[in-house]
Protein backbone atom coordinates (compact mmCIF):
# COMPACT_ATOMS: atom_id res chain seq x y z
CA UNK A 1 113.27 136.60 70.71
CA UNK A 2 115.54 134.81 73.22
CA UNK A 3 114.62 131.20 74.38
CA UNK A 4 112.24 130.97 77.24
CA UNK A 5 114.51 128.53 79.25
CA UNK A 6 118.11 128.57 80.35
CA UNK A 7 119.66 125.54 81.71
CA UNK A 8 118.63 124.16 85.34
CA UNK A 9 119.92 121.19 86.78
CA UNK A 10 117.67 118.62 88.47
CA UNK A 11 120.82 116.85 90.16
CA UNK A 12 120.84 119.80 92.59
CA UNK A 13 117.38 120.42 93.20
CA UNK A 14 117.49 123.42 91.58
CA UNK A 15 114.08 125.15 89.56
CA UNK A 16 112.52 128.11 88.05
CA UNK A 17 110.24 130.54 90.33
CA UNK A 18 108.19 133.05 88.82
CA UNK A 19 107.82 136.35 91.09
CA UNK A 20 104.60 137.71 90.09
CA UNK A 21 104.91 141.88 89.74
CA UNK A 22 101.88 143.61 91.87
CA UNK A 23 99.66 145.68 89.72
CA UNK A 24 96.45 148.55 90.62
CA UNK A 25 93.98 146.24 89.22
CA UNK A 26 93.13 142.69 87.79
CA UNK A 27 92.75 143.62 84.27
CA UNK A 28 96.26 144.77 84.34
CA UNK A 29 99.17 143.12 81.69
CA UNK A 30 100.53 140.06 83.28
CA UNK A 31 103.93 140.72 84.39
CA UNK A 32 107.11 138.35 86.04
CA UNK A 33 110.42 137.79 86.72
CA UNK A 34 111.88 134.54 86.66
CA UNK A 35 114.55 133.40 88.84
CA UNK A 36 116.64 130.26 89.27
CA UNK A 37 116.62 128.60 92.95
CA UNK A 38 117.07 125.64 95.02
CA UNK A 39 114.58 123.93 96.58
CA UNK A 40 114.73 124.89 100.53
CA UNK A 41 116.55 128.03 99.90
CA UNK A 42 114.07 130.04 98.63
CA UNK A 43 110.49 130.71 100.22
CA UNK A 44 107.47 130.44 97.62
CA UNK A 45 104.17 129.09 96.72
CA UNK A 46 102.95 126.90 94.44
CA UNK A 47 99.84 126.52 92.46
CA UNK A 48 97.78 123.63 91.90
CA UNK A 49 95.51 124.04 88.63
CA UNK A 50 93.66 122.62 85.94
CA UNK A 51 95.61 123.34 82.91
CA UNK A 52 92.42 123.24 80.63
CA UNK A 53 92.39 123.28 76.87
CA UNK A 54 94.05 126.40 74.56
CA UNK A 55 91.05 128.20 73.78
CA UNK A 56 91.39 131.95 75.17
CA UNK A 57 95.28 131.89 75.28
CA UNK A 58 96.76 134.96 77.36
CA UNK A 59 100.15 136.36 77.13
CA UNK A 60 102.44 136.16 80.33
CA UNK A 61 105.38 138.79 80.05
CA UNK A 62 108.64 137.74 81.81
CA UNK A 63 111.97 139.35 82.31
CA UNK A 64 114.47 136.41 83.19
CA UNK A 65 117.22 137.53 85.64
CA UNK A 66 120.23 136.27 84.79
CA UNK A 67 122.45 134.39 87.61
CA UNK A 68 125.23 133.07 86.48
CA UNK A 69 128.06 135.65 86.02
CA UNK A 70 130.60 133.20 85.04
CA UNK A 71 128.39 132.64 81.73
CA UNK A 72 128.09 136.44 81.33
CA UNK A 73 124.23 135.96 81.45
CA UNK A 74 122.43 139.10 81.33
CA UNK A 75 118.45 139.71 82.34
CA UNK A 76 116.52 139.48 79.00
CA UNK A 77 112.49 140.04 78.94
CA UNK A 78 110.31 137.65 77.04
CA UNK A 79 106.70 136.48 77.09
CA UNK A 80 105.27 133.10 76.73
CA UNK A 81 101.03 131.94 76.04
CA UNK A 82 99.56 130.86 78.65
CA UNK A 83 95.81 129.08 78.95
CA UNK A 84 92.68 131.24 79.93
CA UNK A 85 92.35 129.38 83.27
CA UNK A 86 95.82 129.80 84.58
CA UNK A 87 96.06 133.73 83.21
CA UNK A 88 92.48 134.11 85.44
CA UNK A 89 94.71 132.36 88.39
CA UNK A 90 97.67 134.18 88.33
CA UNK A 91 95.36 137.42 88.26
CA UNK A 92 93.62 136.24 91.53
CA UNK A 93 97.05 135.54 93.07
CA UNK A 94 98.54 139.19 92.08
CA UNK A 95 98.65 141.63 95.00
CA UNK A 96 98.52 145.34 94.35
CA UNK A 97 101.62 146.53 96.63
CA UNK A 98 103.94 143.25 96.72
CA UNK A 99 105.54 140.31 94.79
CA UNK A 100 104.36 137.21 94.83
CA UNK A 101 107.02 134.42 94.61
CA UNK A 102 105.49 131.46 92.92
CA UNK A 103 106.12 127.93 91.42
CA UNK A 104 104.12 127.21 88.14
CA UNK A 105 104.22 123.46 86.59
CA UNK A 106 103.31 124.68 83.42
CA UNK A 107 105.61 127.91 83.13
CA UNK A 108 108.79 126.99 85.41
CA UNK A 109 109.01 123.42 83.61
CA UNK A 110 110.30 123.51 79.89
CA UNK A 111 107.55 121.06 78.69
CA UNK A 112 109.27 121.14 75.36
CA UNK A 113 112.37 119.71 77.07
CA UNK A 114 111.77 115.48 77.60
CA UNK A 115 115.16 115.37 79.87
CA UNK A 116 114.31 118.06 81.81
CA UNK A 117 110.49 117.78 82.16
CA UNK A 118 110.99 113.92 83.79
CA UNK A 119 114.07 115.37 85.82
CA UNK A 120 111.66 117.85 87.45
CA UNK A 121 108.49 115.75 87.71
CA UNK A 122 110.64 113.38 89.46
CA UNK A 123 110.86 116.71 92.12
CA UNK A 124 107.70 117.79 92.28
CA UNK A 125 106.61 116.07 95.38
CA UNK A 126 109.86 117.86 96.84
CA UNK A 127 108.70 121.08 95.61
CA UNK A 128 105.15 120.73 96.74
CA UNK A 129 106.12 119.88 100.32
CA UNK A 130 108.52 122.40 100.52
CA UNK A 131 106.18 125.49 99.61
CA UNK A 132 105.02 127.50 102.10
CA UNK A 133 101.51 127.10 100.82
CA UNK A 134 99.81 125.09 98.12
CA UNK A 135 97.04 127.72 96.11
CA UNK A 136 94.54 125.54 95.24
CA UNK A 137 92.61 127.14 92.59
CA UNK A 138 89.05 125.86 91.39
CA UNK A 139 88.29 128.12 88.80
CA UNK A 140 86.74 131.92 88.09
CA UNK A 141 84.21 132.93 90.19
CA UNK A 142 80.82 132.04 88.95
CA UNK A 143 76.73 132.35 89.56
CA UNK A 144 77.38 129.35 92.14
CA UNK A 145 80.30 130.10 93.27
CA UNK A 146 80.17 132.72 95.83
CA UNK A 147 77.13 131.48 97.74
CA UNK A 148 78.92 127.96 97.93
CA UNK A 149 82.44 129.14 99.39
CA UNK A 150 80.44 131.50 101.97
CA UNK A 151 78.66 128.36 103.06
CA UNK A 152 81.73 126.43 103.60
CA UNK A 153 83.30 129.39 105.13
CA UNK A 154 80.31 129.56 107.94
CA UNK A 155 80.23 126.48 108.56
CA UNK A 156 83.62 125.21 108.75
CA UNK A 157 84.52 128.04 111.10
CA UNK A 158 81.39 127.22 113.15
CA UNK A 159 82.31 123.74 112.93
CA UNK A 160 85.85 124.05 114.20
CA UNK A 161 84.95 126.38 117.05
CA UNK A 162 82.14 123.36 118.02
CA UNK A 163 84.88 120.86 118.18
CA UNK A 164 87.25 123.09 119.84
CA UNK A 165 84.89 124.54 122.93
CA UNK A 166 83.47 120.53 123.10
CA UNK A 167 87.62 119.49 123.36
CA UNK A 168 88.06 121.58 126.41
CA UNK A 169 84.94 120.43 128.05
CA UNK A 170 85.76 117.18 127.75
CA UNK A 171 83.33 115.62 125.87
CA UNK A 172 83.75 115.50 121.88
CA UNK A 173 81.83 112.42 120.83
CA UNK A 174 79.31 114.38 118.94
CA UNK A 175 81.84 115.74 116.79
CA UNK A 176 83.91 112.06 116.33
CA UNK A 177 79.97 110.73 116.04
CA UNK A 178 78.98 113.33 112.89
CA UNK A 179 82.49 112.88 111.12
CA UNK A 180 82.37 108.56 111.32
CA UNK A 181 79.17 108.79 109.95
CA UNK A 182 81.10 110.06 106.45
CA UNK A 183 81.98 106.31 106.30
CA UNK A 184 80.34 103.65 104.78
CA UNK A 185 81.49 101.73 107.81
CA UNK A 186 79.66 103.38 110.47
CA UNK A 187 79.37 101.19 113.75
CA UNK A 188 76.48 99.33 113.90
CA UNK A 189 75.91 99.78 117.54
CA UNK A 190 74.98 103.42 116.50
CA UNK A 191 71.48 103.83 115.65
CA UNK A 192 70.24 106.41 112.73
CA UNK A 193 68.51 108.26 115.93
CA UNK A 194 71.51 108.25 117.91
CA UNK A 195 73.13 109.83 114.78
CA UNK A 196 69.92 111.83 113.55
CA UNK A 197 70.23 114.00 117.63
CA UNK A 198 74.46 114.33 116.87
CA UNK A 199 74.14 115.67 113.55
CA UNK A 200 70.98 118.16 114.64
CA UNK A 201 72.53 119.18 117.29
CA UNK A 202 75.92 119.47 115.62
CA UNK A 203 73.98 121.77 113.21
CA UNK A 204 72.13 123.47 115.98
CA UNK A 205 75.46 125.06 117.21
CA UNK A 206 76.87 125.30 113.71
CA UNK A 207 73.97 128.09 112.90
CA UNK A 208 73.32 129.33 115.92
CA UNK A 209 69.68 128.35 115.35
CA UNK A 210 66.94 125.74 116.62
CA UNK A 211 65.79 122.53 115.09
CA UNK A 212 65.46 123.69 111.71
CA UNK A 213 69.55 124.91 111.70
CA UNK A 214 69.97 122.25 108.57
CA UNK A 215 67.91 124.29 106.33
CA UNK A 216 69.44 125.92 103.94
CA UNK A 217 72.69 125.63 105.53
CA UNK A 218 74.38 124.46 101.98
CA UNK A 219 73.00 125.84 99.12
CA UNK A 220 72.46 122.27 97.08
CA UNK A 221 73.18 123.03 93.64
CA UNK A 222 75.99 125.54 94.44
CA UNK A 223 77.86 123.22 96.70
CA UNK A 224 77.53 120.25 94.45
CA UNK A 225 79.42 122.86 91.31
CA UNK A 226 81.61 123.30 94.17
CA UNK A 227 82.56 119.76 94.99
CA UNK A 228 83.11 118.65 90.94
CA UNK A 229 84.88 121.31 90.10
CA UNK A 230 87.53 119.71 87.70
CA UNK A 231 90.34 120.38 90.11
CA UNK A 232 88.97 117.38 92.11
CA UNK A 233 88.92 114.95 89.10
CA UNK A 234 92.92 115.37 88.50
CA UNK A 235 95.39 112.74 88.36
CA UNK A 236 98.09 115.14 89.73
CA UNK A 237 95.52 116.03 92.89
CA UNK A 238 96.63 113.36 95.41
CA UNK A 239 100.53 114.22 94.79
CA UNK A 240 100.36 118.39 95.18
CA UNK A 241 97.75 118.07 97.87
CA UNK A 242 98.68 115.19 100.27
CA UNK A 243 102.67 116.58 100.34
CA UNK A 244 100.97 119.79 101.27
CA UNK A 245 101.89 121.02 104.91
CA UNK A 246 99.30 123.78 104.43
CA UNK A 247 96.71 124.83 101.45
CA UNK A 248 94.23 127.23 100.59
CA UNK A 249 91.33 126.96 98.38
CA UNK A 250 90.87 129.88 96.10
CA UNK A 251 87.33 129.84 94.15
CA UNK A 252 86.78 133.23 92.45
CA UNK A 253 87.86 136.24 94.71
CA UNK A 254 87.14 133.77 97.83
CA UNK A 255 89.52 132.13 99.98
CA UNK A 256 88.80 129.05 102.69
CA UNK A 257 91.92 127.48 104.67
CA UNK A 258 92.96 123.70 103.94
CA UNK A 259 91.27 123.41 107.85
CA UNK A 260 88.28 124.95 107.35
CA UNK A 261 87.15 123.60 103.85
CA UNK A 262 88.10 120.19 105.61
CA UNK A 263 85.39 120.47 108.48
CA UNK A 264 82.93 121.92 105.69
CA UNK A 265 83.39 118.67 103.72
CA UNK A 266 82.87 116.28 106.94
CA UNK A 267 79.84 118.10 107.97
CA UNK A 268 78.34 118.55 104.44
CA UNK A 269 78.35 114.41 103.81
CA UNK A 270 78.23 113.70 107.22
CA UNK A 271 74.68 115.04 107.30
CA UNK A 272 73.86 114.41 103.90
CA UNK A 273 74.61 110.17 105.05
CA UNK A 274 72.26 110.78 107.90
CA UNK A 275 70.10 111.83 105.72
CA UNK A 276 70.53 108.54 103.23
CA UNK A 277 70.23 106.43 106.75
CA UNK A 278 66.96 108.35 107.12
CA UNK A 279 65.48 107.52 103.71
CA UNK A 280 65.02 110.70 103.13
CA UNK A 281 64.27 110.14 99.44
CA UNK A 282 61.49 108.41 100.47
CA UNK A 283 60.31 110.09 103.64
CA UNK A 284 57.07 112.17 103.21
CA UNK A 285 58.24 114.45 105.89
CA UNK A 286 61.40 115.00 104.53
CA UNK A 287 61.81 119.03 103.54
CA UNK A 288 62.05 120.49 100.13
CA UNK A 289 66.24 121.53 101.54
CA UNK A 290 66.49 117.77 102.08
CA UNK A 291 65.16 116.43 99.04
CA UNK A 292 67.02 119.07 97.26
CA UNK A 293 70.31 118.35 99.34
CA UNK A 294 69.89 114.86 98.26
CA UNK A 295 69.12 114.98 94.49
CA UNK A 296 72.22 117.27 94.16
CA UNK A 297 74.31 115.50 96.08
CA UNK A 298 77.72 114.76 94.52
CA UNK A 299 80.10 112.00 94.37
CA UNK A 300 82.53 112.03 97.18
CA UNK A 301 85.86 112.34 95.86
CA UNK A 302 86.46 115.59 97.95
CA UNK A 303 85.90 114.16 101.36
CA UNK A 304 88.25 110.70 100.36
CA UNK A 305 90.55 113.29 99.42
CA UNK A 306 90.58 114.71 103.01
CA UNK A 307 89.82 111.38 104.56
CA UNK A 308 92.91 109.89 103.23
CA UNK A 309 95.25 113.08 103.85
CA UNK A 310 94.20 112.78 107.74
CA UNK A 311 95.45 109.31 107.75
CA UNK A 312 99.18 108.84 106.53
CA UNK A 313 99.48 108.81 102.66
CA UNK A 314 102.54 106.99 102.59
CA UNK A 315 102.87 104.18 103.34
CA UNK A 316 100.17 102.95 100.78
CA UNK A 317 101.04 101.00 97.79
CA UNK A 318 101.30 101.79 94.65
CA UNK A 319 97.79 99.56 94.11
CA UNK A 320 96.42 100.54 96.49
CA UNK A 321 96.16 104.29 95.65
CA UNK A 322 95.33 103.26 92.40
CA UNK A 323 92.27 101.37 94.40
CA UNK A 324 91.78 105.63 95.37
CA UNK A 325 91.95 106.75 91.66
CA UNK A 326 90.02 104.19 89.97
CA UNK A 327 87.21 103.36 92.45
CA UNK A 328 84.04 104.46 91.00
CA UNK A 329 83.03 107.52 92.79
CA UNK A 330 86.46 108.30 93.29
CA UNK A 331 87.72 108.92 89.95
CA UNK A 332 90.68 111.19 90.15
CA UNK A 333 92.37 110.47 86.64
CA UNK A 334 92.32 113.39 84.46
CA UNK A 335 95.48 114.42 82.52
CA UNK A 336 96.49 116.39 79.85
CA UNK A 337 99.57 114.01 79.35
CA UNK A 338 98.10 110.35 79.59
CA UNK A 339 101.16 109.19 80.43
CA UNK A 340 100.80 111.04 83.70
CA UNK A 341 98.03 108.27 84.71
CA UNK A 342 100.70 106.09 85.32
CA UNK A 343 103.40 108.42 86.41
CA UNK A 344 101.47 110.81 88.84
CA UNK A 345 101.63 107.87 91.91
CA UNK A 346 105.58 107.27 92.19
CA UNK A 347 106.74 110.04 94.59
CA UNK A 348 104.33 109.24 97.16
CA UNK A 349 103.82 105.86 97.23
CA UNK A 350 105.92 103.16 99.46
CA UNK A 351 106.72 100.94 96.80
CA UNK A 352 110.48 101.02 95.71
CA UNK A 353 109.58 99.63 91.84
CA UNK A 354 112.65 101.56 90.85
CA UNK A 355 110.08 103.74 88.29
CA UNK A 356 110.97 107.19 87.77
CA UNK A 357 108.65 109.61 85.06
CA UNK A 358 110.23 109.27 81.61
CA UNK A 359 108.84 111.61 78.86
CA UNK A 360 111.13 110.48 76.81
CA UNK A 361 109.09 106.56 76.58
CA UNK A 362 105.99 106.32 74.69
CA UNK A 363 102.32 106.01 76.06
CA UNK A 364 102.27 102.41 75.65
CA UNK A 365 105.67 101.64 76.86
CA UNK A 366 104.99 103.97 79.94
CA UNK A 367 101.80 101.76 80.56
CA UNK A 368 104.48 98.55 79.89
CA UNK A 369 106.94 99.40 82.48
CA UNK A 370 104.82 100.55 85.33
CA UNK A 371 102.75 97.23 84.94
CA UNK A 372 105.57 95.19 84.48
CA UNK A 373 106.99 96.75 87.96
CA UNK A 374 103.83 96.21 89.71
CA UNK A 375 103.37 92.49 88.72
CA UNK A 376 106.89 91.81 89.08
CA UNK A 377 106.55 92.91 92.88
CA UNK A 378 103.79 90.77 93.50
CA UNK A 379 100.59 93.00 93.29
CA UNK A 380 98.33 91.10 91.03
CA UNK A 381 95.58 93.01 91.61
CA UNK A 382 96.81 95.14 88.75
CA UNK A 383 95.25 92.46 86.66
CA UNK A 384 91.86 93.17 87.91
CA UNK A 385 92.31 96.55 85.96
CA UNK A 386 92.95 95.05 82.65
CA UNK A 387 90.39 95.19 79.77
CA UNK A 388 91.20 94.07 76.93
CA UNK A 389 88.08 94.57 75.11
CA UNK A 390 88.87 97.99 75.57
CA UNK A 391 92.44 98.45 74.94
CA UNK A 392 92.93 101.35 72.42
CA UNK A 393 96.63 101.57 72.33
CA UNK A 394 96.91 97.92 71.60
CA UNK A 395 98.94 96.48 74.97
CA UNK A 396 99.15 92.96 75.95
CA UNK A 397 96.77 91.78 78.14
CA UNK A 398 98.61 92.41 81.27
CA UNK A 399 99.20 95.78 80.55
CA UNK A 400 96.89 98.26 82.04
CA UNK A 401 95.14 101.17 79.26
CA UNK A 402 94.77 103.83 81.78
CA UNK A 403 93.86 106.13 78.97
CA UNK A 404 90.13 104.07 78.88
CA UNK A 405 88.06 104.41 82.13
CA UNK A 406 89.43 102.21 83.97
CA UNK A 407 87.69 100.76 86.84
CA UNK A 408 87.72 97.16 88.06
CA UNK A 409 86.77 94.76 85.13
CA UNK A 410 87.31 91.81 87.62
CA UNK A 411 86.63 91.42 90.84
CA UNK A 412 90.29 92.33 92.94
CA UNK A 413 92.08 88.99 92.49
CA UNK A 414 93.62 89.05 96.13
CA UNK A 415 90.10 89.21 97.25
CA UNK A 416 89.32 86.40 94.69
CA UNK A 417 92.42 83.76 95.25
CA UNK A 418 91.68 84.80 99.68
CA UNK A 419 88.44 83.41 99.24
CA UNK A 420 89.42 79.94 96.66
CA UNK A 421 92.18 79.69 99.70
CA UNK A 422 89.76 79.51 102.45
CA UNK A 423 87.17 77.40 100.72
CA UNK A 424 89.85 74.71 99.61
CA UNK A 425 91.98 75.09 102.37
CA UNK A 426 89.53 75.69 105.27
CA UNK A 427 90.52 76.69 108.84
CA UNK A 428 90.85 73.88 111.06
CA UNK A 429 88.36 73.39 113.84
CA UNK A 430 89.59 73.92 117.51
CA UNK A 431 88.22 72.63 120.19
């Protein structure tokens, strides 16, 4: 059987699409062409996945068109394994009368290949922004997942037309009032029954009902299997999403726009902070929804997500989207490569460190070099990070083990030598 891979090269921006073959029905054999493009030449997608474990390997049949006549290559058909998650993906994506031209991490990247697979990681924030839309998919469809992604759907619809007839009459504080109260920072001028009338009446128009419109409007359990789905918990998540110029959420056979899911998010935690402000946990009026709403309730890793795509990803540091990754509730770190923990950040950070992905380095010296970047540009904070209690792989103490959960061990030394600096060094008095 011929190799999988010919030759691309990374120096020209060049990669390997897959164009999906249309079949009559989803249980049909996987079929594909792949082809050899550059990046901005060549509309596609691209797919952002969990690559899961091997168990319930698929075959993926592919007949590689040859493109370079001066090496005489001809079109040769092959097949390659492919994990049970992805095969259930690439089924979803199929259509039944048309190609689908698509960009697969784990099938147009030779992962065998050290050179090439840190050549073309070092693209892939290039290749992200350049699709013409990011398929975000969260799994097979599911006993949860249906009612949760036609809850979303309602309201996030509902939601956006709120915001849009409020815009053209000129008065949209209810709308900025429900989405600020997703922060922990909520002014304190605003009282929890200024917010408690915003958010009912927010709801009121979102269902089209009266004062009980919250009810039932997210199905608790379902939404929270919806929000820690293990797409969100990805190290590769703030890369392929935040480069994104538009995305769609794919959860079974149902579909919700990057916009839409977005508004779903802000309302869902929006109300479900008025209802911590409230007490609601221990308010003997509270409903049974509530109480369920509450005890379900999931960490918020999808709304940051959103949060900090609405304001401009780069232009953050390097430690400071690590602050993202390894703040408690926000624990975006899972990789099958844990040398991607330290590598997933470069492309879309503002930090010049002069760090590039290198497959070809070891865990530990991957771990070395981006620490010893950091540090040597100044961000201590890094050493806030380090646990050395903890440290599997050996490292020196300096040296972050990202493949521990890491979380802050100290408390964030610039917060720590700010506050020795204003106690030792106090501000002078004016008079």
């Amino acid at each position: 059987m011929p190799s999988l891979y010919r030759y691309i090269d990374s120096t020209m921006k060049e990669i390997r699409l897959i164009i999906l073959l249309p079949a009559p029905h989803e249980n049909a054999p996987l079929q594909s062409r792949m082809i050899h493009a550059t990046v901005g030449t060549v509309k596609y997608e691209a797919l952002s996945y969990v690559w899961g474990d091997s168990i319930g390997k698929a075959c993926l049949a592919i007949t590689y068109v040859g493109q370079n006549l001066a090496r005489q290559e001809m079109d040769y058909i092959t097949t390659t394994t492919i994990g049970a998650n992805l095969d259930a993906a690439l089924r979803h994506i199929r259509k039944h009368s048309s190609e689908v031209v698509i960009w697969v991490g784990g099938i147009c990247i030779n992962q065998s290949d050290k050179v090439e697979k840190s050549s073309q990681v070092r693209l892939m924030a290039l290749i992200y922004r350049e699709a013409a839309i990011i398929l975000i998919w969260l799994g097979p469809a599911d006993e949860c997942s249906d009612a949760a992604m036609e809850a979303f759907h309602s309201i996030g619809t509902a939601a956006g037309q709120f915001a849009f007839e409020d815009e053209k009459q000129g008065h949209n504080g209810e709308v900025d009032l429900l989405f600020t109260m997703t922060s922990d920072e909520t002014c304190e001028e605003t009282t929890v029954d200024e917010k408690s009338q915003a958010t009912r009446k927010m709801l009121d128009k979102i269902s089209g009902a009266g004062s009980s419109a919250g009810v039932d409007a997210f199905p608790p359990s379902d939404v929270a299997d919806l929000l820690t789905r293990s797409w969100w918990s990805r190290v590769w998540v703030l890369q392929e999403f935040l480069v994104a110029t538009k995305a769609i959420f794919i959860y079974g056979h149902k579909r919700i726009s990057e916009a839409t899911f977005d508004r779903a998010v802000n309302v869902y935690f929006g109300y479900s902070n008025y209802l911590i402000g409230r007490g609601t946990g221990q308010d003997l009026n509270a409903t049974i929804y509530e109480k369920a709403l509450m005890t379900a309730r999931p960490p918020d890793q999808a709304l940051h997500l959103f949060s900090r795509k609405t304001s401009s990803h780069r232009g953050s540091s390097l430690m400071s989207s690590m602050g993202t990754l390894y703040d408690q509730e926000k624990f975006m770190i899972n990789a099958t490569d844990p040398r991607d923990r330290g590598f997933a950040l470069l492309n879309i950070v503002e930090d010049d460190l002069g760090l590039q992905p290198d497959y070809n380095l070891t865990c530990p010296e991957a771990y070395i070099q981006v620490s010893s970047a950091m540090l040597g540009s100044g961000q201590i904070g890094l050493l806030s990070y380090c646990r050395p209690h903890l440290n599997e792989l050996c490292l020196l103490s300096w040296v972050v083990d990202w493949t521990t959960e890491v979380g802050h061990y100290l408390d964030p030394l610039e917060r720590v030598l700010a506050g020795l600096s204003s106690s030792v060094y106090p501000e002078p008095e004016h008079e």
